[in-house]
C-alpha atoms as a PDB file:
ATOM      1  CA  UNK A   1     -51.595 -10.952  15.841  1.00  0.00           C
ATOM      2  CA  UNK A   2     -48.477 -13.111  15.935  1.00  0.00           C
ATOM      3  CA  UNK A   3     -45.631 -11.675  14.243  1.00  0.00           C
ATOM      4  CA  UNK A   4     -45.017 -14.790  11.800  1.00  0.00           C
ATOM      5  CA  UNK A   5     -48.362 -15.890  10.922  1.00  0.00           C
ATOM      6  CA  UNK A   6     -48.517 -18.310   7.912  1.00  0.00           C
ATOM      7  CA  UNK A   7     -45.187 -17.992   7.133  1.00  0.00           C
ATOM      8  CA  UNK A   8     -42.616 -20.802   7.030  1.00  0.00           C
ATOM      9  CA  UNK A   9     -39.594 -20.429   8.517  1.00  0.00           C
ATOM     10  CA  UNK A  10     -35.874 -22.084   8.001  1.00  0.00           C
ATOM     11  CA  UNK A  11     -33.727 -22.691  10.806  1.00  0.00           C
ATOM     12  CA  UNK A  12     -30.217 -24.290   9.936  1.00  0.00           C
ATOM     13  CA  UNK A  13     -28.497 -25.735  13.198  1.00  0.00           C
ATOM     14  CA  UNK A  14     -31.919 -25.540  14.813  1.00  0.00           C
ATOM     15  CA  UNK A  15     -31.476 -28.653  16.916  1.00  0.00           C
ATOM     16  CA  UNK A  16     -29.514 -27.008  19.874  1.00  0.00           C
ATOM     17  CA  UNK A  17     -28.968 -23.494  21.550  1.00  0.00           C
ATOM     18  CA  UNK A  18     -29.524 -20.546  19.627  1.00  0.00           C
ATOM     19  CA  UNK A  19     -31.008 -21.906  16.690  1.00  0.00           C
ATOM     20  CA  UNK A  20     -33.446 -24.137  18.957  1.00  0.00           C
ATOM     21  CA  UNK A  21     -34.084 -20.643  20.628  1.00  0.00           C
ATOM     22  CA  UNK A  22     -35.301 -19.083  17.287  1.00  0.00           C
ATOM     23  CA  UNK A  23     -37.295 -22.591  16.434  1.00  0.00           C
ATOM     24  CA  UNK A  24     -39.463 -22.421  19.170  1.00  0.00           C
ATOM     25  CA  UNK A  25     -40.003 -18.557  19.324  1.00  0.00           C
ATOM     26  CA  UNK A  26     -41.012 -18.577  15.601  1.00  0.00           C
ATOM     27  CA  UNK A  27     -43.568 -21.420  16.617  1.00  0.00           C
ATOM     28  CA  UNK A  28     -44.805 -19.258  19.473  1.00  0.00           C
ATOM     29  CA  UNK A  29     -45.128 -16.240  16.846  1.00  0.00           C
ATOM     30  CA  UNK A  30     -47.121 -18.562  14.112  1.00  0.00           C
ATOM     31  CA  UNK A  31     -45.007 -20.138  11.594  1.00  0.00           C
ATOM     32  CA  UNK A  32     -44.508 -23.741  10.017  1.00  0.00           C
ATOM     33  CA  UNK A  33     -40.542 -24.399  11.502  1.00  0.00           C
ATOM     34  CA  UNK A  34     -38.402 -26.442   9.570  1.00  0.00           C
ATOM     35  CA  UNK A  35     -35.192 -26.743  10.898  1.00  0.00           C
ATOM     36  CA  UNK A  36     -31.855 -28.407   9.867  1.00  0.00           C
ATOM     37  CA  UNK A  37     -29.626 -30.460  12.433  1.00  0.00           C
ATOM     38  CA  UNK A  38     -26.628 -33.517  12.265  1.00  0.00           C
ATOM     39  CA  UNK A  39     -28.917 -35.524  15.725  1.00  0.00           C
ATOM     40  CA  UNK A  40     -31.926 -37.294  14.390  1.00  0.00           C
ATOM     41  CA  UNK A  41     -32.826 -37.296  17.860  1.00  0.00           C
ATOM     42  CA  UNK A  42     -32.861 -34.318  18.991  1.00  0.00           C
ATOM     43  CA  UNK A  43     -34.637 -33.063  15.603  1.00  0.00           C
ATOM     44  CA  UNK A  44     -37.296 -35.405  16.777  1.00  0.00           C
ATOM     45  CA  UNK A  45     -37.422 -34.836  20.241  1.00  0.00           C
ATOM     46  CA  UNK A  46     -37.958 -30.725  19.236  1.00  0.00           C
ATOM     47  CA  UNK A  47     -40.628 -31.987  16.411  1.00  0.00           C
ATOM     48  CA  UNK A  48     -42.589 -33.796  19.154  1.00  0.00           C
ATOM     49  CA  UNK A  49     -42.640 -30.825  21.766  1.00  0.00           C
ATOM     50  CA  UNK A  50     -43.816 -28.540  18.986  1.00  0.00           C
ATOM     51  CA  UNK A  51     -46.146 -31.260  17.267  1.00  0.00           C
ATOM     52  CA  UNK A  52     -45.466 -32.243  13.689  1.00  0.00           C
ATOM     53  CA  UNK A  53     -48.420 -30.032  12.274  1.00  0.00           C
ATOM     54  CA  UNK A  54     -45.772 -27.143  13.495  1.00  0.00           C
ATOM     55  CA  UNK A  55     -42.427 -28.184  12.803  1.00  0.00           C
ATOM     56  CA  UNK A  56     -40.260 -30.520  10.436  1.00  0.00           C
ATOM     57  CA  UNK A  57     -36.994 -31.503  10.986  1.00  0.00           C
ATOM     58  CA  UNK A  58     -34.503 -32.301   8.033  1.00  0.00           C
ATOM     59  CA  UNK A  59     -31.299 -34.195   8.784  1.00  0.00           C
ATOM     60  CA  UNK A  60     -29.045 -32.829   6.984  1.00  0.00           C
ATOM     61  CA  UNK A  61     -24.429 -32.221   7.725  1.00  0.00           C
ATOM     62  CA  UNK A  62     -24.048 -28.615   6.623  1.00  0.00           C
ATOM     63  CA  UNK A  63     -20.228 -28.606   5.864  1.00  0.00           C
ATOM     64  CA  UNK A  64     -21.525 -30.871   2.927  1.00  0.00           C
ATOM     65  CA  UNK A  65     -22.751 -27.833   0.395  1.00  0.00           C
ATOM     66  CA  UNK A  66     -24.962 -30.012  -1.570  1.00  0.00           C
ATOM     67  CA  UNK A  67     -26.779 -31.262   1.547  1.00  0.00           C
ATOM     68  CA  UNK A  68     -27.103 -27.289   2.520  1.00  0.00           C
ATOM     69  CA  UNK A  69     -29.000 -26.642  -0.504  1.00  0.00           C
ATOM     70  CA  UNK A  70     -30.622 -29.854  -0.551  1.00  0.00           C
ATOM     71  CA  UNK A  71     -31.742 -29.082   2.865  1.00  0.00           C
ATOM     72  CA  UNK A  72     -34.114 -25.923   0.989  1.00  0.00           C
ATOM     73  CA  UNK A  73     -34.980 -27.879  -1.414  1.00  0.00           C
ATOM     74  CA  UNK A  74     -36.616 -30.860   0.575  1.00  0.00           C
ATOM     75  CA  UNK A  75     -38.378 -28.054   2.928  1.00  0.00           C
ATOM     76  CA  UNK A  76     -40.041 -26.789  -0.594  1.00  0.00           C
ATOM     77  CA  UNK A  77     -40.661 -30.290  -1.544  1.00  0.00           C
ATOM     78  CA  UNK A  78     -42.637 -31.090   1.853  1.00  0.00           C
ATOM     79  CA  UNK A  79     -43.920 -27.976   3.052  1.00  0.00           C
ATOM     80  CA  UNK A  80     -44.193 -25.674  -0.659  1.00  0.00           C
ATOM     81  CA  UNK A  81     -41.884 -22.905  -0.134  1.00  0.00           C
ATOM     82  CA  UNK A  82     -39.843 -20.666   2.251  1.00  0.00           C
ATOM     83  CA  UNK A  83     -40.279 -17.120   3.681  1.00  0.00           C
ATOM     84  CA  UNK A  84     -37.859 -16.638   5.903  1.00  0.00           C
ATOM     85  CA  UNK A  85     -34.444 -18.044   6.475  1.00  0.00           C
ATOM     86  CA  UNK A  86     -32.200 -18.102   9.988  1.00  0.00           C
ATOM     87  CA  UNK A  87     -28.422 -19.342   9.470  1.00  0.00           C
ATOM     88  CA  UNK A  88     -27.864 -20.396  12.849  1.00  0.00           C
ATOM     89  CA  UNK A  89     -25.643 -23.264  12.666  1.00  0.00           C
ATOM     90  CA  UNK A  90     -21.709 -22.906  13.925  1.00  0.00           C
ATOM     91  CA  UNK A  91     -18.712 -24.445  14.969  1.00  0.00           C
ATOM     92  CA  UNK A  92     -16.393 -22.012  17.401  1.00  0.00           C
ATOM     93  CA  UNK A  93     -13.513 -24.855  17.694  1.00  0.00           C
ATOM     94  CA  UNK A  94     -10.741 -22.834  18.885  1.00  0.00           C
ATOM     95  CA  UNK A  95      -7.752 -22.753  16.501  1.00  0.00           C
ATOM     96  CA  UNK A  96      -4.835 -19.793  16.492  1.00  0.00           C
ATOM     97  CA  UNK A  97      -2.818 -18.603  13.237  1.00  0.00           C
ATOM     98  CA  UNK A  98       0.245 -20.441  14.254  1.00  0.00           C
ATOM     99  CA  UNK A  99      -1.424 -23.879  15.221  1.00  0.00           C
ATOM    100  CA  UNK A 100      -4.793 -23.973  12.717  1.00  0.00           C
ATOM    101  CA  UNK A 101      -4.178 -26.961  10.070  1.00  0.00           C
ATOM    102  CA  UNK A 102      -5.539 -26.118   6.440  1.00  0.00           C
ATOM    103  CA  UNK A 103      -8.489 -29.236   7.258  1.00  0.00           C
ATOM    104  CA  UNK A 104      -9.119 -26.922  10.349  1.00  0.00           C
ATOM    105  CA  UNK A 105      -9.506 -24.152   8.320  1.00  0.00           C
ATOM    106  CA  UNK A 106     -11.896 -25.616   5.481  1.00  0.00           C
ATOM    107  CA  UNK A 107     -14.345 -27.240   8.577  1.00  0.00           C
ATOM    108  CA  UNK A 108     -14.392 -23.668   9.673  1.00  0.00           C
ATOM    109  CA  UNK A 109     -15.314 -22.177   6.568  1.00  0.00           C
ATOM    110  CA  UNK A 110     -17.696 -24.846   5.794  1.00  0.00           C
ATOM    111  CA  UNK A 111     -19.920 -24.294   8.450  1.00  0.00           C
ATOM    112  CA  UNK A 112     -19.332 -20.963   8.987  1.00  0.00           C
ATOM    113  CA  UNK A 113     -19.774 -19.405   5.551  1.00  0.00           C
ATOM    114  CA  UNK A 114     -20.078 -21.816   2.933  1.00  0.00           C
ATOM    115  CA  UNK A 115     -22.982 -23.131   4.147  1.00  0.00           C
ATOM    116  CA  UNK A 116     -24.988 -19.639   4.826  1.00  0.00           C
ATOM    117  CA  UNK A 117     -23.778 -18.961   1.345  1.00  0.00           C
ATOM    118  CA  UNK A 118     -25.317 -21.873  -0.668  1.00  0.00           C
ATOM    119  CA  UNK A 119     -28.687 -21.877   2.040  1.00  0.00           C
ATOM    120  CA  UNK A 120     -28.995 -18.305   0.817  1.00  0.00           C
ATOM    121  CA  UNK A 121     -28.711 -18.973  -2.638  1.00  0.00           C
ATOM    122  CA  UNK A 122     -31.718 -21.591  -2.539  1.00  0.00           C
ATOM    123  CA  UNK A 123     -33.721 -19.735  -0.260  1.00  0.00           C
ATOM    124  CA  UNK A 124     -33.748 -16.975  -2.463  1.00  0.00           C
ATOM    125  CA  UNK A 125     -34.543 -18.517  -5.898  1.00  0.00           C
ATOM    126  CA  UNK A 126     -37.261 -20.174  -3.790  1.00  0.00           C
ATOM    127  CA  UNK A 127     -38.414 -16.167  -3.637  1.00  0.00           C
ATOM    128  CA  UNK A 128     -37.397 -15.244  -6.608  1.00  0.00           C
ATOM    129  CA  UNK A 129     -39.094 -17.863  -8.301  1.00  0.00           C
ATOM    130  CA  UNK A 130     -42.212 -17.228  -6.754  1.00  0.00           C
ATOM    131  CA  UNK A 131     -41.834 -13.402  -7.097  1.00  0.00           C
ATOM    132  CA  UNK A 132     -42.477 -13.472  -3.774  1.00  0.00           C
ATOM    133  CA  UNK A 133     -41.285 -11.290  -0.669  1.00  0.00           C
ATOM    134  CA  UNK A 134     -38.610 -12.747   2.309  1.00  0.00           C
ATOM    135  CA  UNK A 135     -36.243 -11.975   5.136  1.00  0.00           C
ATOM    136  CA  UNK A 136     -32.865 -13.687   5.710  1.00  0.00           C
ATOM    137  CA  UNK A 137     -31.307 -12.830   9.469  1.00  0.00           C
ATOM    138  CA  UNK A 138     -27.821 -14.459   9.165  1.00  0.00           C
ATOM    139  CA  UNK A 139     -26.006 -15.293  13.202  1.00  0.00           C
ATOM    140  CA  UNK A 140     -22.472 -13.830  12.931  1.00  0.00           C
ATOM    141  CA  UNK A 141     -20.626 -13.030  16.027  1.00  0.00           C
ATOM    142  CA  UNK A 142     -18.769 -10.207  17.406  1.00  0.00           C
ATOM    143  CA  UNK A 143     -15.940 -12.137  16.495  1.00  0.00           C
ATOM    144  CA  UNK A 144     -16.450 -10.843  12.945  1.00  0.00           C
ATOM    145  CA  UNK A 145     -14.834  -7.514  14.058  1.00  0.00           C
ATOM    146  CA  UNK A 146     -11.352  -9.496  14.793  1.00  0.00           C
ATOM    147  CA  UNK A 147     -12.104 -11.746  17.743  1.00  0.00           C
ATOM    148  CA  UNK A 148      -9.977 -13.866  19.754  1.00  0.00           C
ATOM    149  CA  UNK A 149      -6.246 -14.931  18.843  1.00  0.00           C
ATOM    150  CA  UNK A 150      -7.957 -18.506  19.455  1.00  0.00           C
ATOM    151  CA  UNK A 151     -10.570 -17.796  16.850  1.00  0.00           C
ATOM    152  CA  UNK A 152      -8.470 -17.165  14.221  1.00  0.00           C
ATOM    153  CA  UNK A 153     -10.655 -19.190  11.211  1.00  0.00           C
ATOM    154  CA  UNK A 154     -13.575 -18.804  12.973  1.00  0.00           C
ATOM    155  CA  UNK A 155     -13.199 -15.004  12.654  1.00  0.00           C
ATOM    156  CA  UNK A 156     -12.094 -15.253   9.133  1.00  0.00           C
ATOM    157  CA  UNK A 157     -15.486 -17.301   8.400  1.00  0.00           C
ATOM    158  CA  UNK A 158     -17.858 -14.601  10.461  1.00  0.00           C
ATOM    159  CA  UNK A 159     -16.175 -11.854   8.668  1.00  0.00           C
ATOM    160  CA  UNK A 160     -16.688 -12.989   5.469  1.00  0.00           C
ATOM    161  CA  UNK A 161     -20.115 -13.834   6.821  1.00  0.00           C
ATOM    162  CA  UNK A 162     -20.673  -9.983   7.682  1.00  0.00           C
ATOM    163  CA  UNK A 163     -19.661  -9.169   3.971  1.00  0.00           C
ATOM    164  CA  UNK A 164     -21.648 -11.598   2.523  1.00  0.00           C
ATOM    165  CA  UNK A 165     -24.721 -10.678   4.167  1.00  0.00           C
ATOM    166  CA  UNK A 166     -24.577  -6.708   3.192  1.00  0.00           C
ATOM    167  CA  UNK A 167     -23.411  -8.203  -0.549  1.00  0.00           C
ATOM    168  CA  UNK A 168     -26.539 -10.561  -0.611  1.00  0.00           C
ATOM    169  CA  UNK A 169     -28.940  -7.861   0.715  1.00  0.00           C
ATOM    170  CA  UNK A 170     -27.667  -5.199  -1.845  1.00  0.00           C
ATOM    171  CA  UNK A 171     -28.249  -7.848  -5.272  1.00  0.00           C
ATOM    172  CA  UNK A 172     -32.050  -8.603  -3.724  1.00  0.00           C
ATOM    173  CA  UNK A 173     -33.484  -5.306  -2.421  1.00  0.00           C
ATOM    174  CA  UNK A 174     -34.995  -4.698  -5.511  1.00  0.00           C
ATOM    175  CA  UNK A 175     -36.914  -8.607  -5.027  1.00  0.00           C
ATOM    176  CA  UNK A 176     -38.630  -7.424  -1.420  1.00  0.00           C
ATOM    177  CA  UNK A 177     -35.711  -9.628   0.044  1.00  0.00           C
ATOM    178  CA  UNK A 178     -34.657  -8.604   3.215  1.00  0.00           C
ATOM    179  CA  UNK A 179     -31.333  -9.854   4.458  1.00  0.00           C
ATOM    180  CA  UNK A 180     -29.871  -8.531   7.416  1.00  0.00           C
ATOM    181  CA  UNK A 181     -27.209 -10.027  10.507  1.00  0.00           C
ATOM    182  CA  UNK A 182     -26.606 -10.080  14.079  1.00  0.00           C
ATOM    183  CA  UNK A 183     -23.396 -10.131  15.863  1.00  0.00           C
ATOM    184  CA  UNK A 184     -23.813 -11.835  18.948  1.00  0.00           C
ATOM    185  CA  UNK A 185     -21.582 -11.651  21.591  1.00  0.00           C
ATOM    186  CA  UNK A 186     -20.880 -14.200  24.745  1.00  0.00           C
ATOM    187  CA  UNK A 187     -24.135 -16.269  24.868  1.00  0.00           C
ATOM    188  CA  UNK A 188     -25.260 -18.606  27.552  1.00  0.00           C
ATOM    189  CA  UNK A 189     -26.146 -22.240  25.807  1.00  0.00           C
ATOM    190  CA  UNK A 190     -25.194 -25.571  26.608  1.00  0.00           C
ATOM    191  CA  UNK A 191     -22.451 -25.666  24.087  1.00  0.00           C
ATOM    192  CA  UNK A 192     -20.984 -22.617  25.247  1.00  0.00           C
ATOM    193  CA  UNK A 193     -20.596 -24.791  28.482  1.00  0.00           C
ATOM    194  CA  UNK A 194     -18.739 -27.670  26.931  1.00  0.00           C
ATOM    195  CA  UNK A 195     -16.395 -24.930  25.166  1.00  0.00           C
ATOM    196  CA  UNK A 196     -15.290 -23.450  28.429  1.00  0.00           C
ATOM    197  CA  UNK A 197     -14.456 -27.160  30.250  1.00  0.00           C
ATOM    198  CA  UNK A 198     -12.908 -28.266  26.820  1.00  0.00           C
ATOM    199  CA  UNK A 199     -10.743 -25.536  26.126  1.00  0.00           C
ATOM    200  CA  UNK A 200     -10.524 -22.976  29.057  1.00  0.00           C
ATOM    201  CA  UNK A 201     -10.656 -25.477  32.134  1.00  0.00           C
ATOM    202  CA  UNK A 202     -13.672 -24.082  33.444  1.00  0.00           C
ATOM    203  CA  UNK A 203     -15.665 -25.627  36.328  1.00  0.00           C
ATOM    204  CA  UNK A 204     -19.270 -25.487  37.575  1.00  0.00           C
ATOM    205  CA  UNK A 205     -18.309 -21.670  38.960  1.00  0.00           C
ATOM    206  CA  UNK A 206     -17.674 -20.395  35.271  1.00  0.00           C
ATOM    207  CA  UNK A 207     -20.824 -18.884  34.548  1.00  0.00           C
ATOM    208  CA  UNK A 208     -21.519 -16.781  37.574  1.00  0.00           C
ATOM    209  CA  UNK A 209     -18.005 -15.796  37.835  1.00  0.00           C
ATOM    210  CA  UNK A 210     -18.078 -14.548  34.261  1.00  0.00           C
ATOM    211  CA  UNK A 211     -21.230 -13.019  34.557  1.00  0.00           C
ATOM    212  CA  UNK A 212     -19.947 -10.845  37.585  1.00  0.00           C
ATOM    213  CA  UNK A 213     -17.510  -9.128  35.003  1.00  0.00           C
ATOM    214  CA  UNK A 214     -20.318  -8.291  32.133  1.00  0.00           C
ATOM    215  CA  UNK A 215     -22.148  -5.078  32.136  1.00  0.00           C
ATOM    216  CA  UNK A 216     -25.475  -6.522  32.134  1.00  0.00           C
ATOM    217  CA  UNK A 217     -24.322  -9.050  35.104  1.00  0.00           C
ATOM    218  CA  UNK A 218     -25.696 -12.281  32.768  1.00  0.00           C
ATOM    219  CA  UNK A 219     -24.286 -13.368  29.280  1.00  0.00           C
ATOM    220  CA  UNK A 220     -26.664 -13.341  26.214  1.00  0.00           C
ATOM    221  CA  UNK A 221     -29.749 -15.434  26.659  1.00  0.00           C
ATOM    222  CA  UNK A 222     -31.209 -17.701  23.956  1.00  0.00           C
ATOM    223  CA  UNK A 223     -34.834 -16.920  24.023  1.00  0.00           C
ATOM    224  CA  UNK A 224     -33.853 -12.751  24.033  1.00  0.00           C
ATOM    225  CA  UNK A 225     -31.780 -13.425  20.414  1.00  0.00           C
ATOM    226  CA  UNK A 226     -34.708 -15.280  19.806  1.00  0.00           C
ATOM    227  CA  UNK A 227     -37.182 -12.803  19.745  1.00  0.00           C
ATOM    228  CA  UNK A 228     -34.641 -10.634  18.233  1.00  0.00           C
ATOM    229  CA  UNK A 229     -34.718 -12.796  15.033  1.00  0.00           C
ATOM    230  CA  UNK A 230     -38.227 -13.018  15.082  1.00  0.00           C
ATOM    231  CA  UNK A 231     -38.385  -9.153  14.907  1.00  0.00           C
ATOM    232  CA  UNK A 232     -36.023  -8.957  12.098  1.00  0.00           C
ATOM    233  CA  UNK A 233     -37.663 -11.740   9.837  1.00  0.00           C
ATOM    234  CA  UNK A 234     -41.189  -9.954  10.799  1.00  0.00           C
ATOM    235  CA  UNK A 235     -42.713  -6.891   8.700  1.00  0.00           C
ATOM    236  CA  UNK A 236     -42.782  -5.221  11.699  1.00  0.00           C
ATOM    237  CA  UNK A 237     -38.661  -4.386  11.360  1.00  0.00           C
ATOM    238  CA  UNK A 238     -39.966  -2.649   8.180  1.00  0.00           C
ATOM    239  CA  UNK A 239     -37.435  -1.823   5.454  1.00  0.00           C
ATOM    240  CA  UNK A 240     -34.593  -2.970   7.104  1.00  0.00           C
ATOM    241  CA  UNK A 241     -31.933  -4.529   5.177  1.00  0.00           C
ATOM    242  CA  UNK A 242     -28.118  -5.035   4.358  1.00  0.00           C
ATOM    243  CA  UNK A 243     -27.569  -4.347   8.490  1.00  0.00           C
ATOM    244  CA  UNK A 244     -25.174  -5.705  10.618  1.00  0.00           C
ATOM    245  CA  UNK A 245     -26.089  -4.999  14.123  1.00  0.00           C
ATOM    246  CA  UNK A 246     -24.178  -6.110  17.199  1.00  0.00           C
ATOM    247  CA  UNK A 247     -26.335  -7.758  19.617  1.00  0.00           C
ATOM    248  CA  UNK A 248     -23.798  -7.336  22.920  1.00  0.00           C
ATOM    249  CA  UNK A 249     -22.878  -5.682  25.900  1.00  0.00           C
ATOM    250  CA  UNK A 250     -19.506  -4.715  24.495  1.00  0.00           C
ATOM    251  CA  UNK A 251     -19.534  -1.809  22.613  1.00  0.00           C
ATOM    252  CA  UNK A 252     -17.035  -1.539  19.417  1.00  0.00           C
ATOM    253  CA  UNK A 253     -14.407   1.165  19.182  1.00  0.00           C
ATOM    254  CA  UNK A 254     -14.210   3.468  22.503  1.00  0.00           C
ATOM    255  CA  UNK A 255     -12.176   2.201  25.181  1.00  0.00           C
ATOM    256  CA  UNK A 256     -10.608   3.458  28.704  1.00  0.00           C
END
């Protein structure tokens, strides 16, 4: 039995990488996929691989609140409700403490945690209102735990992602809502790519050269977070809820 039969799932930022990842593994597993995106066509070019009695994209800009929780709304309007929820969209613009502008700063928290915050918050009335069961998985990053001195806001925003998450699971455990995180670390996706030549200089060798210094001898891989999340919105994670987990190679606290 697929994992996510009849349910219908939320992606935001489902249009690209990760969140693309998670769109097409919760079609493989059986749900109705509506996902949120700023590129009409790419939304449509994912729609059409799927096929439209599988997925539904809605265009909506995320750092705009109301369009975040009009995005839930119009997938209740067109599809009838929502039963699981995957905040997937970010923005990892480098900025430091000393050269991060306050604009900087507010795009960064848009995104990053304003947006997870208000997608929650219709998601789950949607579930509330129904009296009905759910599972939130929220995409944080290992960056929550301090990050880079050139992910300054973005950290900020993940942290208070982290804390937001355990907060939101705690208020709704008693309404069967599940609501739980993953940290991922250093993940292989086409804008990962564009970061590194935009920011760090990197050339075609980046990849395998950085690969060579990782544990695991590969960065993260899309369609393994993928089935990750799928796992975590699923009954088959159980009880779980209010958990951060860190979904890396790099292992918080010990050192040499």
């Amino acid at each position: 039995m697929p994992l996510l039969t009849d349910k219908v799932v939320l992606v935001s930022g489902g249009t690209q990488g990760v969140g693309a990842g998670i769109v097409r593994a919760a079609a493989r597993e059986g749900a109705r996929v509506a996902f949120t995106g700023r590129r009409p066509e790419a939304g449509d070019q994912l729609v059409d691989e799927l096929g439209s009695d599988v997925a539904t994209f809605v265009r909506a800009d995320l750092a705009d609140a109301e369009q975040a929780l009009g995005s839930v709304r119009q997938v209740v309007d067109r599809v009838g409700r929502v039963d699981c929820l995957v905040n997937s969209a970010g923005l990892t613009t480098r900025g430091t403490l000393l050269d991060t502008t306050p604009d900087f700063f507010d795009t960064q928290i848009a995104i990053n945690l304003r947006a997870p915050f208000f997608t929650m918050q219709a998601a789950v009335a949607d579930m509330v209102g129904r009296d009905a069961p759910g599972t939130i998985v929220n995409i944080i990053s290992m960056a929550a735990h301090g990050g880079q001195p050139y992910l300054a806001p973005y950290s900020a925003a993940k942290a208070g992602l982290a804390g937001l998450t355990k907060n939101a699971a705690f208020a709704h455990r008693w309404d069967r809502v599940r609501i739980n995180g993953l940290n991922i670390g250093w993940t292989q996706t086409e804008g990962e790519d564009a970061i590194q030549r935009r920011f760090h200089a990197a050339d075609d060798t980046w990849l395998d050269e950085a690969a060579q210094k990782l544990p695991m001898g590969k960065l993260g891989q899309v369609d393994e977070i993928a089935d990750f999340v799928v796992f975590l919105l699923s009954d088959r994670s159980g009880v779980v809820t209010g958990s951060i987990i860190d979904w890396d190679q790099v292992v918080i606290g010990p050192y040499d």
